[in-house]
PDB file of N, CA and C in Angstrom:
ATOM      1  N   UNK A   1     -11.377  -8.179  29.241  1.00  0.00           N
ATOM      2  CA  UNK A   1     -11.924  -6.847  29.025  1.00  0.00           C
ATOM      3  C   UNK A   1     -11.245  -5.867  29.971  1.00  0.00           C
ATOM      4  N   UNK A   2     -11.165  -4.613  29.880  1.00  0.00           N
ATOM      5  CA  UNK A   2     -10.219  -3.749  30.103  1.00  0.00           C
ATOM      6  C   UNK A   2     -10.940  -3.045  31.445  1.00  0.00           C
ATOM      7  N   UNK A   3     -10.880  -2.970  32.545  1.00  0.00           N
ATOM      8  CA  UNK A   3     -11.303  -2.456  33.709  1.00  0.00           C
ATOM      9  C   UNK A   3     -10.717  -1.578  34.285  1.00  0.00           C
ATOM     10  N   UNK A   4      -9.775  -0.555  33.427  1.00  0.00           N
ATOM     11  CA  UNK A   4      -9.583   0.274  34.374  1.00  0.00           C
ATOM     12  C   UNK A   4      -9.316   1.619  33.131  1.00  0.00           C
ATOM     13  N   UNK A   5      -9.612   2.573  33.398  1.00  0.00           N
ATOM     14  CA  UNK A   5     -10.284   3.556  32.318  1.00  0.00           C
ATOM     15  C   UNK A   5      -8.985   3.833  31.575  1.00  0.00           C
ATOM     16  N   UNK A   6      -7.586   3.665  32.037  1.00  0.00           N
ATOM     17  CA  UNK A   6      -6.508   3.733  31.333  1.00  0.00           C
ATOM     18  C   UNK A   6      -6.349   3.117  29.924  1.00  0.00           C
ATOM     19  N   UNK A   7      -7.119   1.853  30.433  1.00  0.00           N
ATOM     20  CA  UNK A   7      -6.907   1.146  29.712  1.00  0.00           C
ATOM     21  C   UNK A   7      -8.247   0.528  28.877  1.00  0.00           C
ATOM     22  N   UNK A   8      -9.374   0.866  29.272  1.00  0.00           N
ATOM     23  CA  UNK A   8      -9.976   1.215  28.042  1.00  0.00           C
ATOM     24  C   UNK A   8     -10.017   2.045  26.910  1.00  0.00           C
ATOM     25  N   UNK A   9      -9.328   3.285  27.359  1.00  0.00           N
ATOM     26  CA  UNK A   9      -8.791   4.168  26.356  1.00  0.00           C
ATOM     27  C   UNK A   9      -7.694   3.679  25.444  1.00  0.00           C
ATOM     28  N   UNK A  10      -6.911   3.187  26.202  1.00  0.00           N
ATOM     29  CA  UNK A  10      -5.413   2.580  25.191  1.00  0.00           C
ATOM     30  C   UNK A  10      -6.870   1.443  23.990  1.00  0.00           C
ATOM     31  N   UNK A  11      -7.169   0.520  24.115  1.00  0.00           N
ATOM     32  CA  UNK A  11      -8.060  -0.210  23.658  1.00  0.00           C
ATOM     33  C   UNK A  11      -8.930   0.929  22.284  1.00  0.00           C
ATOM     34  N   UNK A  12      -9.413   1.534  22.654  1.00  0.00           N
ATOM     35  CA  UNK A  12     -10.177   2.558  21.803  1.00  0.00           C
ATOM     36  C   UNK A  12      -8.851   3.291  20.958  1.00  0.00           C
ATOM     37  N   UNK A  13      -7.846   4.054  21.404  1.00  0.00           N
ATOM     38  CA  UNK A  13      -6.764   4.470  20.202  1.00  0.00           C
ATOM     39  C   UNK A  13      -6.573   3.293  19.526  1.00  0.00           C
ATOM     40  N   UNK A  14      -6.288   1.763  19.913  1.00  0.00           N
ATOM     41  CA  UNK A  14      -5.891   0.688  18.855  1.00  0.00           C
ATOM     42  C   UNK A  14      -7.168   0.146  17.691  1.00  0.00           C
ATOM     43  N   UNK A  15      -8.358   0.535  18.378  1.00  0.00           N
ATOM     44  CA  UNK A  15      -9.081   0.270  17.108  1.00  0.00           C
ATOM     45  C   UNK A  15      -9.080   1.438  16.175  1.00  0.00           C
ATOM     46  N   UNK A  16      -8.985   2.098  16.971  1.00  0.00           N
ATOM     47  CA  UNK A  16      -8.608   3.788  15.803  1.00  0.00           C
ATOM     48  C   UNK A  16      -7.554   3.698  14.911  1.00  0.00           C
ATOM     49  N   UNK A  17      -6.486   3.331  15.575  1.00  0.00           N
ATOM     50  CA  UNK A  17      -5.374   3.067  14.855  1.00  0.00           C
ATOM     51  C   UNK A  17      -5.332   1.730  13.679  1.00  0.00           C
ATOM     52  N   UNK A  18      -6.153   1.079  14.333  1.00  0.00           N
ATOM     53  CA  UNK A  18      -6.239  -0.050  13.009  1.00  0.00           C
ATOM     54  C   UNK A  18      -6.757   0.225  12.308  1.00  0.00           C
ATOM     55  N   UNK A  19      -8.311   0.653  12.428  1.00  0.00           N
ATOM     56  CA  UNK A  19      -8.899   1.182  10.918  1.00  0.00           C
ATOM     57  C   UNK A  19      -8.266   1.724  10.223  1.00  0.00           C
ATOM     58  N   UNK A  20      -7.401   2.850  10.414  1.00  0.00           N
ATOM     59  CA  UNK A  20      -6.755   4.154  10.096  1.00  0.00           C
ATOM     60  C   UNK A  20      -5.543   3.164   9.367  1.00  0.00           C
ATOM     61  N   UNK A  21      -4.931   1.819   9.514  1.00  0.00           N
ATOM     62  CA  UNK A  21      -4.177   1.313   9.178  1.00  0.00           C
ATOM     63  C   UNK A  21      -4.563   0.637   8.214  1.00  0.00           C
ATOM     64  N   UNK A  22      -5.763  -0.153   8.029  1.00  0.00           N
ATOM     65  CA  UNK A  22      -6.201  -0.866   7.007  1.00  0.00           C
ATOM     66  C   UNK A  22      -6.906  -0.151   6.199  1.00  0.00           C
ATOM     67  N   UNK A  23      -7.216   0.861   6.765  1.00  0.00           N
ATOM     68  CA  UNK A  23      -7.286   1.741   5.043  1.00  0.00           C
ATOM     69  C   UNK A  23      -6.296   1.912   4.117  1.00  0.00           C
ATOM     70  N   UNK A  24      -5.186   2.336   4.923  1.00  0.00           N
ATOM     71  CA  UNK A  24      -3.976   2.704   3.948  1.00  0.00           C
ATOM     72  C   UNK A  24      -3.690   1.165   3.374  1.00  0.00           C
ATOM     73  N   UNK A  25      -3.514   0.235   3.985  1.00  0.00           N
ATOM     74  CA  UNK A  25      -3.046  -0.670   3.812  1.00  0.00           C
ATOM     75  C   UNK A  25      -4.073  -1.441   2.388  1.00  0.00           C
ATOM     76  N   UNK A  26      -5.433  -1.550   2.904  1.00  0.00           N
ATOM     77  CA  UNK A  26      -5.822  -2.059   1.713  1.00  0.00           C
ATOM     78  C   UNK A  26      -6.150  -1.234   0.376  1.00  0.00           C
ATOM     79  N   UNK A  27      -5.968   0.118   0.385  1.00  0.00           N
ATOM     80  CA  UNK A  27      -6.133   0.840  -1.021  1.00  0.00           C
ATOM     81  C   UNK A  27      -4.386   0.754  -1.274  1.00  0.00           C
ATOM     82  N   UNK A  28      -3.685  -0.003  -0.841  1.00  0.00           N
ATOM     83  CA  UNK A  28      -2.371   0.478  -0.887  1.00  0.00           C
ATOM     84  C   UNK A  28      -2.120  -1.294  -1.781  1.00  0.00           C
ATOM     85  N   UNK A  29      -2.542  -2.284  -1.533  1.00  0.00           N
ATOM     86  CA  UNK A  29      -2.646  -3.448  -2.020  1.00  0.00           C
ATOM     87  C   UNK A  29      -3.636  -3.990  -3.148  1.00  0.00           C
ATOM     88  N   UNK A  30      -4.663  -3.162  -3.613  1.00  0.00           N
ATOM     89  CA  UNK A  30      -6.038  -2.997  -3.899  1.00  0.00           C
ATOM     90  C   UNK A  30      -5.089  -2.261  -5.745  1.00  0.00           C
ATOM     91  N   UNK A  31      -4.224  -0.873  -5.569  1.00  0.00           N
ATOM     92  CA  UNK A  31      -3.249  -0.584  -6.418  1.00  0.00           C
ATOM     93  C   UNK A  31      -2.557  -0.792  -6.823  1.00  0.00           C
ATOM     94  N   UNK A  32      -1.669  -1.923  -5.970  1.00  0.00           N
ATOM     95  CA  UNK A  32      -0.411  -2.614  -6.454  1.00  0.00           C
ATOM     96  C   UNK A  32      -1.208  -3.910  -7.353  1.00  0.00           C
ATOM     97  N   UNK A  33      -2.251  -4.385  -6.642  1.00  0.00           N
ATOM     98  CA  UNK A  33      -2.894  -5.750  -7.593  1.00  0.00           C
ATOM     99  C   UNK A  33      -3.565  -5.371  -9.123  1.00  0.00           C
ATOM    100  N   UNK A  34      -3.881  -4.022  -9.439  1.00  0.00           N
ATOM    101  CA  UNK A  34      -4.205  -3.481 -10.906  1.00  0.00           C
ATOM    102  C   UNK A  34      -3.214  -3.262 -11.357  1.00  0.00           C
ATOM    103  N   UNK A  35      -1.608  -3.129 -10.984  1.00  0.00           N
ATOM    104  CA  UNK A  35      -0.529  -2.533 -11.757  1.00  0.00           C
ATOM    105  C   UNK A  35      -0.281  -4.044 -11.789  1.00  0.00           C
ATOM    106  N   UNK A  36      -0.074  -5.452 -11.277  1.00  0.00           N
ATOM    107  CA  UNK A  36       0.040  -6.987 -11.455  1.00  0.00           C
ATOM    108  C   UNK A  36      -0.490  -7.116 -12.509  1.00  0.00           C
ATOM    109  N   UNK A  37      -2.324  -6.775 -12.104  1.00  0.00           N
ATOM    110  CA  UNK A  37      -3.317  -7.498 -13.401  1.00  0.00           C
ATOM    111  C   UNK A  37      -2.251  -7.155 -14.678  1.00  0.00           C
ATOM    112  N   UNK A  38      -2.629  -5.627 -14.830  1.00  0.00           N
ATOM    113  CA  UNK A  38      -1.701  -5.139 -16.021  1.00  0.00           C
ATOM    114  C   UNK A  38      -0.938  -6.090 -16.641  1.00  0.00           C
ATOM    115  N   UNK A  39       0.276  -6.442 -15.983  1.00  0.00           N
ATOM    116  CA  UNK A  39       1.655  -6.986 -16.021  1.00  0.00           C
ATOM    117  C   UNK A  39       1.552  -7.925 -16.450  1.00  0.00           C
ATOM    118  N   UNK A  40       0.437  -9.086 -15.830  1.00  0.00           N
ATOM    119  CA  UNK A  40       0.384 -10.782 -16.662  1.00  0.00           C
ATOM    120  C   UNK A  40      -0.572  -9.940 -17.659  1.00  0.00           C
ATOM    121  N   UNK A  41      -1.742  -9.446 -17.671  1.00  0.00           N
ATOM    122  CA  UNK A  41      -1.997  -9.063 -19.132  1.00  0.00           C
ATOM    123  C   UNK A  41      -1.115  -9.094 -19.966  1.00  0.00           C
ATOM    124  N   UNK A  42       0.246  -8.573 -20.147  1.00  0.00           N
ATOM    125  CA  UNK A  42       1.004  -7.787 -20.878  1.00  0.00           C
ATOM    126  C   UNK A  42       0.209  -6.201 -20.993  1.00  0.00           C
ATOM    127  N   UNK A  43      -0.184  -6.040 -20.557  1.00  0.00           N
ATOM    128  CA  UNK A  43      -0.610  -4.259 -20.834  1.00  0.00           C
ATOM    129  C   UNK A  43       0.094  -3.332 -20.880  1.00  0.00           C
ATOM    130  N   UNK A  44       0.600  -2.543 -21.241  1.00  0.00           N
ATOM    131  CA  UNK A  44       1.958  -2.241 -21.169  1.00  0.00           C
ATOM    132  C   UNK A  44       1.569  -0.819 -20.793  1.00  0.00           C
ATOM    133  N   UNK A  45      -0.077  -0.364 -21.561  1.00  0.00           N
ATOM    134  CA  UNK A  45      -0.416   0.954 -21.151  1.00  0.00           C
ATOM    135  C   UNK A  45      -0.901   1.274 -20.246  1.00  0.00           C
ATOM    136  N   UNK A  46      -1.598  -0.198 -19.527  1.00  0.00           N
ATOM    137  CA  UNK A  46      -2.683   0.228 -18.291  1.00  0.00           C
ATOM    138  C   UNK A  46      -1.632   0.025 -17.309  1.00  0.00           C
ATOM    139  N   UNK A  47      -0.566  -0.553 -17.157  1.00  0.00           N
ATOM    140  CA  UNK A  47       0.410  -0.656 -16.134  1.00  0.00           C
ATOM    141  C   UNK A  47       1.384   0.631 -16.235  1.00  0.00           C
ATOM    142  N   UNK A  48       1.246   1.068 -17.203  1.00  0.00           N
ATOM    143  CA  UNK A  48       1.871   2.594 -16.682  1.00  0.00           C
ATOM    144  C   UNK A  48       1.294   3.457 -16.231  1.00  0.00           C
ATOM    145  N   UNK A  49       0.107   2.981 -16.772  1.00  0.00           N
ATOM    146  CA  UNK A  49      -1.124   4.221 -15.735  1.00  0.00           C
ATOM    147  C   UNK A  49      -1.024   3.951 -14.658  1.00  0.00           C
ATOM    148  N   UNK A  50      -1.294   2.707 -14.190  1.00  0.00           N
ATOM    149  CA  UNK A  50      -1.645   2.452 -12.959  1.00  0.00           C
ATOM    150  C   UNK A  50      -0.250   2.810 -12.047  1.00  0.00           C
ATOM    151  N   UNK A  51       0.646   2.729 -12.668  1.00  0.00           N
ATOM    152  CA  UNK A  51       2.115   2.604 -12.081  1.00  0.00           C
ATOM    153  C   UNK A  51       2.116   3.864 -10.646  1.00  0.00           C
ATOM    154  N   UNK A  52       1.923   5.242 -11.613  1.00  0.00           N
ATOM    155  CA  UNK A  52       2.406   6.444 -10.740  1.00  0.00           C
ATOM    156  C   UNK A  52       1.274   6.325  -9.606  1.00  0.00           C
ATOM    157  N   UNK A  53       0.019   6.196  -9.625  1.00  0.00           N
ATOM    158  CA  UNK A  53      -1.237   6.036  -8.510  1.00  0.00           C
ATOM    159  C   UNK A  53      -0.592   4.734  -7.321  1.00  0.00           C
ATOM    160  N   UNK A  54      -0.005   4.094  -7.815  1.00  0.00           N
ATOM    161  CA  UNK A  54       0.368   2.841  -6.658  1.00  0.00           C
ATOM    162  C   UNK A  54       1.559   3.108  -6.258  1.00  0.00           C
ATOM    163  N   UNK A  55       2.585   4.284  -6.879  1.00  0.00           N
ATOM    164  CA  UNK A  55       3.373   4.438  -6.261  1.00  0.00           C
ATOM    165  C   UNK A  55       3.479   5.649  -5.106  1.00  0.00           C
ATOM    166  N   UNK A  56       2.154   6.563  -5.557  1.00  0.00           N
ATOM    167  CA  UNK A  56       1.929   7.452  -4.532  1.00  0.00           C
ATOM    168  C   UNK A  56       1.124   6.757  -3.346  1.00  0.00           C
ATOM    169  N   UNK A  57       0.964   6.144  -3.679  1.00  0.00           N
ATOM    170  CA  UNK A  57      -0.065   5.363  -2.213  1.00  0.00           C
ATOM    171  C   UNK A  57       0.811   4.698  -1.864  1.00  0.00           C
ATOM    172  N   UNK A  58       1.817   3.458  -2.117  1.00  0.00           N
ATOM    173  CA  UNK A  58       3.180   2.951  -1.496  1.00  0.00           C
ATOM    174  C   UNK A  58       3.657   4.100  -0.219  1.00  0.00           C
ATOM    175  N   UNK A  59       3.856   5.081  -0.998  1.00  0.00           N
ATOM    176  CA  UNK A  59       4.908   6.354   0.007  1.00  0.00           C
ATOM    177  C   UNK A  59       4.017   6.527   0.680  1.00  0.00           C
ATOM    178  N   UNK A  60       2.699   7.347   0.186  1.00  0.00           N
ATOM    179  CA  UNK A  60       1.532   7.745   1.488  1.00  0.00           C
ATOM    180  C   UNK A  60       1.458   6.260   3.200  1.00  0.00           C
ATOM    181  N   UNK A  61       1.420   5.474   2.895  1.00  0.00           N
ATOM    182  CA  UNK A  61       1.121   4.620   3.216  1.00  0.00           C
ATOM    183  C   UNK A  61       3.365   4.477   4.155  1.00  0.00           C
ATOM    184  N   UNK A  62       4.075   4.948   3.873  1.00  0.00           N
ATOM    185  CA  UNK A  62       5.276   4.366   4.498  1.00  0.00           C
ATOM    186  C   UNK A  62       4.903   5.544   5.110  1.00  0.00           C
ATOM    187  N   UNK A  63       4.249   6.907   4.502  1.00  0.00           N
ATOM    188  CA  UNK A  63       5.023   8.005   5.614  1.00  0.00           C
ATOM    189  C   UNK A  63       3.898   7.982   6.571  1.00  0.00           C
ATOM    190  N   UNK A  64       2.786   6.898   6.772  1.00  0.00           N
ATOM    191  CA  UNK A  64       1.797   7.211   7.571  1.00  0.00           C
ATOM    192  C   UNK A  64       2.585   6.035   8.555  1.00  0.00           C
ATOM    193  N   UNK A  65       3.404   5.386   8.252  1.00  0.00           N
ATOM    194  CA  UNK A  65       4.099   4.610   9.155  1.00  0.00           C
ATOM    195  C   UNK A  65       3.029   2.876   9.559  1.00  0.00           C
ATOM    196  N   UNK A  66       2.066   2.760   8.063  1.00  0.00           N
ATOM    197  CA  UNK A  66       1.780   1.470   7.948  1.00  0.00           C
ATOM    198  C   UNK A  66       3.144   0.655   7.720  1.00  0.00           C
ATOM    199  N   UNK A  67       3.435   0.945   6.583  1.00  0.00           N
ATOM    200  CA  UNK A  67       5.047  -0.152   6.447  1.00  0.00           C
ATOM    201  C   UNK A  67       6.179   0.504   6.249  1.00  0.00           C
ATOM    202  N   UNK A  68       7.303   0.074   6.617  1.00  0.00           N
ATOM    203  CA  UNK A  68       8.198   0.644   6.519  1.00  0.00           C
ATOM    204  C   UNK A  68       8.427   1.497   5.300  1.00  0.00           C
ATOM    205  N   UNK A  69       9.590   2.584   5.146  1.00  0.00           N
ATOM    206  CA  UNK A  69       9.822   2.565   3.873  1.00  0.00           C
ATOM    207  C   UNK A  69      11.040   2.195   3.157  1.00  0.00           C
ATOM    208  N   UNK A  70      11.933   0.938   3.778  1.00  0.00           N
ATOM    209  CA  UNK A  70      12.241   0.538   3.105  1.00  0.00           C
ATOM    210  C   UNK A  70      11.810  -0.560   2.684  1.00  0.00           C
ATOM    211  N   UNK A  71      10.393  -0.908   2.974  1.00  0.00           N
ATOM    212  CA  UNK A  71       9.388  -1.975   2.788  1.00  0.00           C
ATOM    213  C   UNK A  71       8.503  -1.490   1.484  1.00  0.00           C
ATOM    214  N   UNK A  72       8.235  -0.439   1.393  1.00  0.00           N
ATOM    215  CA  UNK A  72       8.147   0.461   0.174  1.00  0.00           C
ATOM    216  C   UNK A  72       8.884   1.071  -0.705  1.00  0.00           C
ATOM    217  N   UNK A  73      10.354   1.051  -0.344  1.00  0.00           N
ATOM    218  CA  UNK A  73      11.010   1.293  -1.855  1.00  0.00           C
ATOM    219  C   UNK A  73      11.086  -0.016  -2.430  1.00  0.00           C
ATOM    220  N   UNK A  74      10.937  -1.065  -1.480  1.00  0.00           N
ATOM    221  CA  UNK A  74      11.328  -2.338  -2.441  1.00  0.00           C
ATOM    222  C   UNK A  74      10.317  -2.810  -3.266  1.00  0.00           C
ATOM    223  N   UNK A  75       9.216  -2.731  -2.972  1.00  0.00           N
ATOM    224  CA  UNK A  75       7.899  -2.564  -3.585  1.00  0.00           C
ATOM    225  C   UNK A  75       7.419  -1.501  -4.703  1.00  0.00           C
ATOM    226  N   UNK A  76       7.476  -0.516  -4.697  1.00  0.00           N
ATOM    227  CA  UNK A  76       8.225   0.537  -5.807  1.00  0.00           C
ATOM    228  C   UNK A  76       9.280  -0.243  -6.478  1.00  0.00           C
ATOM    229  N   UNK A  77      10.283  -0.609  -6.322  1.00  0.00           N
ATOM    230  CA  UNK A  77      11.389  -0.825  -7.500  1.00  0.00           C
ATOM    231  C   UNK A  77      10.815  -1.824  -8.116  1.00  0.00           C
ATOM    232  N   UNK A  78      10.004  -2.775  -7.074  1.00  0.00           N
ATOM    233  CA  UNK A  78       9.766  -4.100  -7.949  1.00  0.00           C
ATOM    234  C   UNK A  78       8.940  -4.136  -8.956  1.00  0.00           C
ATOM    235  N   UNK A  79       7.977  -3.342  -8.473  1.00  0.00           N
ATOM    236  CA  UNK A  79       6.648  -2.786  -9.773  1.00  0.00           C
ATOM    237  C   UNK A  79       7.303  -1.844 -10.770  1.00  0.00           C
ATOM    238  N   UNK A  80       8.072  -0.772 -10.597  1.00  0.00           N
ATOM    239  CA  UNK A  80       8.669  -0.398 -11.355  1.00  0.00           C
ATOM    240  C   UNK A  80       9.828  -1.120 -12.546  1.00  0.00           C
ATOM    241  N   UNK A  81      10.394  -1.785 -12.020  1.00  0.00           N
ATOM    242  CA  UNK A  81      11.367  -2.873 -12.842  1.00  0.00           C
ATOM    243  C   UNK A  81       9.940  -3.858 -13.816  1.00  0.00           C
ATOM    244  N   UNK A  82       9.421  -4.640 -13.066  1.00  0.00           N
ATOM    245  CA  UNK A  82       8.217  -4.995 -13.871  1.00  0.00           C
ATOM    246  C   UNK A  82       7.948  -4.618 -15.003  1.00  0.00           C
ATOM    247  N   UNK A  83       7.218  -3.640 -14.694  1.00  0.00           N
ATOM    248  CA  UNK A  83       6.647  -2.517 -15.947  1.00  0.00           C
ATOM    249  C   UNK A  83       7.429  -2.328 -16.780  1.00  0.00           C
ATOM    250  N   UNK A  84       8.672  -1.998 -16.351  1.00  0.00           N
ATOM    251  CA  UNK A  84       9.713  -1.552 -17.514  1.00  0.00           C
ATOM    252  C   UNK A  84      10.339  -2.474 -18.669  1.00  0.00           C
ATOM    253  N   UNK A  85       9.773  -4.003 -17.807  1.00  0.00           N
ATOM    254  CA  UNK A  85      10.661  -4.926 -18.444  1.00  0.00           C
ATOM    255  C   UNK A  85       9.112  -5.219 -20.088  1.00  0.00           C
ATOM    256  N   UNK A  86       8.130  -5.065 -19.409  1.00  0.00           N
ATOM    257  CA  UNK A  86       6.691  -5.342 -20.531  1.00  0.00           C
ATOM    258  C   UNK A  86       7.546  -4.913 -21.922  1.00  0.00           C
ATOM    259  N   UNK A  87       7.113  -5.425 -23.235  1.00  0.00           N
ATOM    260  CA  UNK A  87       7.107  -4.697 -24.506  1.00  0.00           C
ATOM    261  C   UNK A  87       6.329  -3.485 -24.635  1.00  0.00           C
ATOM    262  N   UNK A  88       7.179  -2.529 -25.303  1.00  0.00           N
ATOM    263  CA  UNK A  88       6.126  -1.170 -25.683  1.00  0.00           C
ATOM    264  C   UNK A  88       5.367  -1.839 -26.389  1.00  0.00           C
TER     265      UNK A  88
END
């Protein structure tokens, strides 16, 4: 436990910072897993819906500096290639 007020504070920004991280992080995984469902469905319509919403949360989520973004374009292309490959 942290005994010296420096460093109970550092302690208090990291739980701040984590919540603040697993939010992005799990509405950011929570979107990518409905544009999946889609995909083994074959859905071809609900995965395009879902497509543009998981790809704005991908970026939200790189520029909040949860994951990289080139950890998020690759994730974007991959869902994107996906989708594209479904039958109309």
């Amino acid at each position: 436990m942290a005994n010296v007020a420096s460093a109970e504070k550092r302690n208090r920004q990291r739980l701040t910072r984590r919540a603040r991280n697993l939010y992005h992080l799990t509405s950011m995984r929570t979107q990518v897993k409905k544009v999946r469902a889609a995909i083994t469905a074959k859905d071809a319509a609900a995965a395009k819906a879902a497509l543009p919403g998981a790809i704005q949360i991908i970026d939200k989520a790189a520029q909040k500096g949860v994951i990289d973004k080139k950890t998020a374009g690759r994730k974007v292309s991959r869902l994107t290639v996906a989708v594209n490959a479904l039958p109309a």
